[in-house]
N, C-alpha and C. Protein backbone atom coordinates (compact mmCIF):
# COMPACT_ATOMS: atom_id res chain seq x y z
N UNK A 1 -12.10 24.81 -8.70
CA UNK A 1 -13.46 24.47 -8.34
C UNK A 1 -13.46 23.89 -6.92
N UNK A 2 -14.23 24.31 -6.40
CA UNK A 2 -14.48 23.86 -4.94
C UNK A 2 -15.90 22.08 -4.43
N UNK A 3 -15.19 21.04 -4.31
CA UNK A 3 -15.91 20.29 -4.05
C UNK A 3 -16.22 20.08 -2.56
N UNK A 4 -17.46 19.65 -3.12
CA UNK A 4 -17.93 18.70 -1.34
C UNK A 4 -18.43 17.73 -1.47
N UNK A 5 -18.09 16.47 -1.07
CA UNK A 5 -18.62 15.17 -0.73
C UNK A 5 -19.16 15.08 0.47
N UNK A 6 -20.65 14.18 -0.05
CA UNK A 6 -21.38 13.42 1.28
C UNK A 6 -22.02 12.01 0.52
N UNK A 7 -22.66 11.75 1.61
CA UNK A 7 -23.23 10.75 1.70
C UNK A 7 -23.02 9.51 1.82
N UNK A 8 -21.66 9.37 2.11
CA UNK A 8 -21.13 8.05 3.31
C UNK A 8 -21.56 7.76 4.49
N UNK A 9 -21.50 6.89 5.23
CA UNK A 9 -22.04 6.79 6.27
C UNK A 9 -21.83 4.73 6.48
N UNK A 10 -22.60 4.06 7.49
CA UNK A 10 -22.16 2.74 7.72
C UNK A 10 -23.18 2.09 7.37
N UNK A 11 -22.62 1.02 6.63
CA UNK A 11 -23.90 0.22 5.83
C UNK A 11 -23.06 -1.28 5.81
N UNK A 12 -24.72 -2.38 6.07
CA UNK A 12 -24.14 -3.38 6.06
C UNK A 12 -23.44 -3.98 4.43
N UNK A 13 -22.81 -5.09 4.46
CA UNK A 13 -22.06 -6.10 3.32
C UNK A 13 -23.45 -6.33 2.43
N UNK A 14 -23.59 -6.41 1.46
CA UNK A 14 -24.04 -6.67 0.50
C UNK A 14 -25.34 -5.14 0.20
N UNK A 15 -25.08 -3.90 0.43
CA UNK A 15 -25.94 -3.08 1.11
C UNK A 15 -25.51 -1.95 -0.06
N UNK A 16 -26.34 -0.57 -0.24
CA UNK A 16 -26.12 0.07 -1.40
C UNK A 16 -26.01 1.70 -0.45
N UNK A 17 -25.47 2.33 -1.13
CA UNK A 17 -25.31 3.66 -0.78
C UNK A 17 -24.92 4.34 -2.25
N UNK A 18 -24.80 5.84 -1.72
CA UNK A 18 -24.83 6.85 -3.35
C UNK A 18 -24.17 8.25 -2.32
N UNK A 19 -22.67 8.13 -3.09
CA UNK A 19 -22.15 9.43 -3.17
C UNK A 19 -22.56 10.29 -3.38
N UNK A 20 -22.21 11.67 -3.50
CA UNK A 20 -22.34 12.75 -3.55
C UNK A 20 -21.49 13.98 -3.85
N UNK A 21 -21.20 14.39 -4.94
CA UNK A 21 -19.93 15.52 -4.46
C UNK A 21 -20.20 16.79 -5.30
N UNK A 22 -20.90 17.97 -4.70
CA UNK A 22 -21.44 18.97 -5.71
C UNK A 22 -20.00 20.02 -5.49
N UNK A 23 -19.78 20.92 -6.91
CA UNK A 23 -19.09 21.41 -7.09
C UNK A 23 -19.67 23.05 -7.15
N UNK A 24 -18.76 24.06 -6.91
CA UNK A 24 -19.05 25.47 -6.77
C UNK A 24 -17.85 25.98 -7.56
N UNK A 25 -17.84 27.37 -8.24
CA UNK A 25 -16.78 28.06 -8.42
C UNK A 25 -15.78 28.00 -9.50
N UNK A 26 -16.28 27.02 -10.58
CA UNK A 26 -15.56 26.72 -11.55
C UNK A 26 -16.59 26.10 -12.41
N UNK A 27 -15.78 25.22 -13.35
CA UNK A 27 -16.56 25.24 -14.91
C UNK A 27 -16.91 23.37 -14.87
N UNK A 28 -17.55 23.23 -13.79
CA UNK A 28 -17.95 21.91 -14.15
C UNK A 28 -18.12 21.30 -14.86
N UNK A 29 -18.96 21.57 -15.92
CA UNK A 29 -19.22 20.96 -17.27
C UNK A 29 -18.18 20.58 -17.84
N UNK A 30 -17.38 21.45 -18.02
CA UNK A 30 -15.91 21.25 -18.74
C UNK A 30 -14.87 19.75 -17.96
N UNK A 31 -15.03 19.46 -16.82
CA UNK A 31 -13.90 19.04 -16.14
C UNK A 31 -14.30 17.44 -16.28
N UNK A 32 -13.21 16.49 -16.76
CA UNK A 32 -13.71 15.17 -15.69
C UNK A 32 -13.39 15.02 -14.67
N UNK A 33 -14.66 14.27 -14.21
CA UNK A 33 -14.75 13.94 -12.39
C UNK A 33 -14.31 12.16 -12.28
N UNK A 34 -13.25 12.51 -11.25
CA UNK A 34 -13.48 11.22 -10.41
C UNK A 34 -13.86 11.07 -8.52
N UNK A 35 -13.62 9.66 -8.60
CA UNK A 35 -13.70 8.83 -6.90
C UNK A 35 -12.33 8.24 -7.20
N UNK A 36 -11.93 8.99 -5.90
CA UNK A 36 -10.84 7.98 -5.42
C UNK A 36 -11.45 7.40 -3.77
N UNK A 37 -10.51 7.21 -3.23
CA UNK A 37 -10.56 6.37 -2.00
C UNK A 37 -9.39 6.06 -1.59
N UNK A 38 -9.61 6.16 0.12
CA UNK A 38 -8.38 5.54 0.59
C UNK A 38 -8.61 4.92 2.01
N UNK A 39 -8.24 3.48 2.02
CA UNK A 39 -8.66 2.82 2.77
C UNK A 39 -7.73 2.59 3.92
N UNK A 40 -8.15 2.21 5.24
CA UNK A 40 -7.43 2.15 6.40
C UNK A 40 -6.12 1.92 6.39
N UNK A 41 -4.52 2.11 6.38
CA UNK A 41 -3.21 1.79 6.04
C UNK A 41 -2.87 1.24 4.76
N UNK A 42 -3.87 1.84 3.66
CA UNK A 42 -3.44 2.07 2.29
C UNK A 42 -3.32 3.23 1.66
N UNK A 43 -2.78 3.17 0.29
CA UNK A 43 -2.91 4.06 -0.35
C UNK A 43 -3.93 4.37 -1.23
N UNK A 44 -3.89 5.99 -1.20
CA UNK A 44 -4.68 6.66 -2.29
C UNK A 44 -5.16 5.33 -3.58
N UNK A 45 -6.28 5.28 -4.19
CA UNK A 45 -6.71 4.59 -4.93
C UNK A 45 -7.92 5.03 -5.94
N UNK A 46 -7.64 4.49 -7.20
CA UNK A 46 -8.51 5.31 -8.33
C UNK A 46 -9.88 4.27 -8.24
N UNK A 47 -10.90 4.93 -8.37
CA UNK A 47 -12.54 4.09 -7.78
C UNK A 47 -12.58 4.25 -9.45
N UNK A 48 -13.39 5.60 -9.73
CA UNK A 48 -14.00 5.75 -11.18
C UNK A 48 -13.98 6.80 -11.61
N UNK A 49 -14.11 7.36 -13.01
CA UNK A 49 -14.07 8.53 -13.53
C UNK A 49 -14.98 8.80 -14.65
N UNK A 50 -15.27 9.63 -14.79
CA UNK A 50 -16.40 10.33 -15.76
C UNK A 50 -15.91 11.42 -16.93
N UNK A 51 -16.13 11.44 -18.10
CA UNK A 51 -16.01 12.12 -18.65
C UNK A 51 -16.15 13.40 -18.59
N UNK A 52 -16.19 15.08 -19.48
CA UNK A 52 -17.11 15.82 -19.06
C UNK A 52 -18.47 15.53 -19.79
N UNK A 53 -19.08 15.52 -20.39
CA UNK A 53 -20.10 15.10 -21.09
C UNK A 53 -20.74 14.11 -20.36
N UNK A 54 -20.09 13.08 -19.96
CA UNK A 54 -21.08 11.53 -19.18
C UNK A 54 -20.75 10.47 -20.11
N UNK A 55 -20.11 10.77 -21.13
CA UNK A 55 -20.30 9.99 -22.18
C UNK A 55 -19.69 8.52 -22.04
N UNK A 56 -18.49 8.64 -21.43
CA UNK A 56 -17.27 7.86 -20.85
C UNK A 56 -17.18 7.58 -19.47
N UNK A 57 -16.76 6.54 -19.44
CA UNK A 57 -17.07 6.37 -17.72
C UNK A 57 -15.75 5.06 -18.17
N UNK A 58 -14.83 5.08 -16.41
CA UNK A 58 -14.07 4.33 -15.91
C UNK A 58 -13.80 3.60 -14.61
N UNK A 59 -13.73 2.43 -14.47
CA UNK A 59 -13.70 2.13 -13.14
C UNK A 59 -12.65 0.91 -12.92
N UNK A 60 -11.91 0.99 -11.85
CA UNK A 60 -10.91 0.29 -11.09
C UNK A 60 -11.97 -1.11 -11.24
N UNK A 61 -10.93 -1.91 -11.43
CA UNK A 61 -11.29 -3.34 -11.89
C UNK A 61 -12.55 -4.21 -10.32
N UNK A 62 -11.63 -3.20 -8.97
CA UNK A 62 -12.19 -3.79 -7.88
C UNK A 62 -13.45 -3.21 -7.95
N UNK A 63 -14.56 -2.63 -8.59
CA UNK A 63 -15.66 -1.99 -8.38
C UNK A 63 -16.15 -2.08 -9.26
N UNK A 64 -15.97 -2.52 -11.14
CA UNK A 64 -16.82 -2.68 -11.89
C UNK A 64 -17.83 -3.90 -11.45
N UNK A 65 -18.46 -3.35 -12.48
CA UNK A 65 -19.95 -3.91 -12.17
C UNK A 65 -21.11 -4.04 -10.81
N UNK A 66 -20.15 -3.61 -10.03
CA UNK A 66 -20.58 -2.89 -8.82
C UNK A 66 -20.98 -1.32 -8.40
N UNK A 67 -20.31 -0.78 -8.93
CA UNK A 67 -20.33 0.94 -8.64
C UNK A 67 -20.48 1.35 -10.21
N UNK A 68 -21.19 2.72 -10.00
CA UNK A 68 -21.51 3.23 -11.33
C UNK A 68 -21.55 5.11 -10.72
N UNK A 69 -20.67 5.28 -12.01
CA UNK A 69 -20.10 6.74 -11.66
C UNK A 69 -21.20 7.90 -12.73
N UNK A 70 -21.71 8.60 -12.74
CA UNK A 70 -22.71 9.36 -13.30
C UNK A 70 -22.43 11.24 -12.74
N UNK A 71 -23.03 11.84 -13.58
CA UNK A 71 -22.71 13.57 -12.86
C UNK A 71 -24.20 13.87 -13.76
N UNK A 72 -24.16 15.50 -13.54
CA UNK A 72 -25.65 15.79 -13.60
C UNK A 72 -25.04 17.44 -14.11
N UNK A 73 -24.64 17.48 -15.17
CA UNK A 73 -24.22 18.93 -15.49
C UNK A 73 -24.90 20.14 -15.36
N UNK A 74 -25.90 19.85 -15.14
CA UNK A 74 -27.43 21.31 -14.62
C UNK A 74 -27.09 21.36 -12.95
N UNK A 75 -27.00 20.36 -12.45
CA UNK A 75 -26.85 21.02 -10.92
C UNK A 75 -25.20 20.57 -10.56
N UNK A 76 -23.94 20.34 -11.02
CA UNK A 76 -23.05 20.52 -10.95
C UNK A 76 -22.17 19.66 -10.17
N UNK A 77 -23.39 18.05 -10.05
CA UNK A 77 -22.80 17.27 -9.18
C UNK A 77 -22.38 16.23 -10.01
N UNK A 78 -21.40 15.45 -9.44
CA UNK A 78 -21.05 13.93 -9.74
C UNK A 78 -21.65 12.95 -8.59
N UNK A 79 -21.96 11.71 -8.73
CA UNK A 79 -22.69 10.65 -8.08
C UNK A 79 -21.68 9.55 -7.80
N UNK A 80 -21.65 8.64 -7.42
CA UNK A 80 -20.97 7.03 -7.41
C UNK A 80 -22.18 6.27 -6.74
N UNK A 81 -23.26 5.54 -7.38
CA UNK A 81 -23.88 4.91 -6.86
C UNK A 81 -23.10 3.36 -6.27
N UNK A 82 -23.15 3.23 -4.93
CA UNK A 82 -22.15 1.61 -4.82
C UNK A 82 -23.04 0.53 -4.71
N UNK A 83 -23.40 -0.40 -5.32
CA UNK A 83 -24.12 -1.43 -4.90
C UNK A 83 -22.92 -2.50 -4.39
N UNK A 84 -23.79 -3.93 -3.52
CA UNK A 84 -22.84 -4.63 -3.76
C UNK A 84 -21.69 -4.61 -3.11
N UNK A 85 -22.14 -3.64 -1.65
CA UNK A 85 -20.70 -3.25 -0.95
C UNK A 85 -20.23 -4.22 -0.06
N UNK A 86 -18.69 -4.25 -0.09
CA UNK A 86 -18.12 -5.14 0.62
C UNK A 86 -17.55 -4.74 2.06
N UNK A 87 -17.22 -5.37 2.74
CA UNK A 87 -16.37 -4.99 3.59
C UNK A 87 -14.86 -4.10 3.20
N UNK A 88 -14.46 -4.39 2.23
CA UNK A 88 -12.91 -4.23 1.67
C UNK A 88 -13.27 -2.65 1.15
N UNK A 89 -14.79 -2.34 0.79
CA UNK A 89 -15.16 -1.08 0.00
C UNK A 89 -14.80 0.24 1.57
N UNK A 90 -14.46 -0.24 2.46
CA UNK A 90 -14.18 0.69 3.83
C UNK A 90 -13.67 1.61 3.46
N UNK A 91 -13.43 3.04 3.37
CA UNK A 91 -12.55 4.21 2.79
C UNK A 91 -12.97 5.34 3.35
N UNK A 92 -12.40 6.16 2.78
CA UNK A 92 -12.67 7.35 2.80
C UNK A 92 -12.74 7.69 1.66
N UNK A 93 -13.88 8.69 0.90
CA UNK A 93 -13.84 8.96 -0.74
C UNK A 93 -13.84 10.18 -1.07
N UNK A 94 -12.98 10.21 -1.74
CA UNK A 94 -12.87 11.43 -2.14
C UNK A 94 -13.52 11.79 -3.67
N UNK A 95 -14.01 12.73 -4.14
CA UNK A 95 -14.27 13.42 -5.30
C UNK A 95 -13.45 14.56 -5.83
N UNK A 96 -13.23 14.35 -6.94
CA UNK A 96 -11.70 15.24 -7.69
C UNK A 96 -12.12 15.47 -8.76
N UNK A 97 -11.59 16.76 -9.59
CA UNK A 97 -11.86 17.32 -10.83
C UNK A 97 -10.53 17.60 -11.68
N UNK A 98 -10.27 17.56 -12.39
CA UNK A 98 -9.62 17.82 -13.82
C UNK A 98 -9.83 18.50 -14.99
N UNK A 99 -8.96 19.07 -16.01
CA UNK A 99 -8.94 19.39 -17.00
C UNK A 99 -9.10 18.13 -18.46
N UNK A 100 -9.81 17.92 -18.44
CA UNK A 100 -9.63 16.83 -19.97
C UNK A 100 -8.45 16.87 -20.46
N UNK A 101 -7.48 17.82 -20.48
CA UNK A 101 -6.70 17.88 -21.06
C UNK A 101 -5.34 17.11 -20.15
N UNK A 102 -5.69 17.09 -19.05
CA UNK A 102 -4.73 16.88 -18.00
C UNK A 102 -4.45 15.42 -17.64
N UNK A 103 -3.39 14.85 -16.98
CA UNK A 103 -3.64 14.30 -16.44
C UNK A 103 -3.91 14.47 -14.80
N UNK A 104 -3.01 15.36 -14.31
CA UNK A 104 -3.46 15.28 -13.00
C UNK A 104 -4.37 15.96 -12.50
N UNK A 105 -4.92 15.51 -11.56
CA UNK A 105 -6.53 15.81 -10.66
C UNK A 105 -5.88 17.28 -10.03
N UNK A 106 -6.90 18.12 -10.35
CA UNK A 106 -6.71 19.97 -9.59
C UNK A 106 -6.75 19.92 -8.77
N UNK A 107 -8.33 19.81 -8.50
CA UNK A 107 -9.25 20.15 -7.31
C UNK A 107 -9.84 18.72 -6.30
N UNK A 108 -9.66 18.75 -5.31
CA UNK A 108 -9.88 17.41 -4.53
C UNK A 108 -11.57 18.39 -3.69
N UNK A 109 -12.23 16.97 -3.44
CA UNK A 109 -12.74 17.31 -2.20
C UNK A 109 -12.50 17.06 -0.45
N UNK A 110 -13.08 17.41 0.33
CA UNK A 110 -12.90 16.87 1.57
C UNK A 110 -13.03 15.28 1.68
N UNK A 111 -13.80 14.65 1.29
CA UNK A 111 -13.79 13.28 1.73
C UNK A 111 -14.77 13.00 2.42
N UNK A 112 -15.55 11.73 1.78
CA UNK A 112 -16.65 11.13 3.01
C UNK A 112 -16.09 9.58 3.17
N UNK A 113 -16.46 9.21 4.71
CA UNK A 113 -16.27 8.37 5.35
C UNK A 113 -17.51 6.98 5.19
N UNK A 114 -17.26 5.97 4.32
CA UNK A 114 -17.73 4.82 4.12
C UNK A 114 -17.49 3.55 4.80
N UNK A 115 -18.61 3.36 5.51
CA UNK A 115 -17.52 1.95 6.52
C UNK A 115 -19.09 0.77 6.03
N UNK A 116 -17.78 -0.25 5.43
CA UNK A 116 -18.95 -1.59 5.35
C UNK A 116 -18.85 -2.68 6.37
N UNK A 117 -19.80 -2.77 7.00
CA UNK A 117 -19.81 -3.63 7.89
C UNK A 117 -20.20 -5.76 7.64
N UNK A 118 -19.50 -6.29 8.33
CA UNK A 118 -19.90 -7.67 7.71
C UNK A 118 -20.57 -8.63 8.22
């Protein structure tokens, strides 16, 4: 499956933004989606993940109750709404797909660029 992420961009500290990552070319419905991220001289890092259904949802301890991960199986996208952003939330994000059955992530997307300012 082919992803694309948007909707990063620079937003102040305490400030909200909403991912984006629509998928083409494969069986969306079927797959769970996550956010990762990777921030300036770190590593790769797990944000949140979604079931296929919606039913289930997961998130890295640094973003609960802050970020909320959602998809939309009719138009083939996954979301990460971020409230609550910090400076530390700085990354680059990526959106990734899977087999339920799997553990490892298939399909990556390009990546959008999130910068929180303080």
């Amino acid at each position: 499956v082919q992803l694309q992420a948007s909707g990063g961009g620079l937003v102040q500290a305490g400030g909200s933004l909403r991912l984006s990552c629509a998928a083409s070319g494969g069986s969306f419905s079927s797959y769970v989606m996550g956010w990762f991220r990777v921030a300036p001289g770190k590593e790769r890092e797990f944000v949140a993940s979604i079931s296929w259904s919606g039913s289930s949802t997961y998130y890295a301890d640094s973003v609960k109750g802050r970020f909320t991960i959602s998809r939309d199986n009719a138009k083939n996208t996954v979301y990460l709404q971020m409230n609550s952003l910090k400076p530390e939330d700085t990354a680059v994000y990526y959106c990734a797909a899977k087999d339920r059955r799997t553990v490892t992530y298939h399909d990556w997307g390009q990546g959008t660029e999130l910068t929180v300012s303080s």
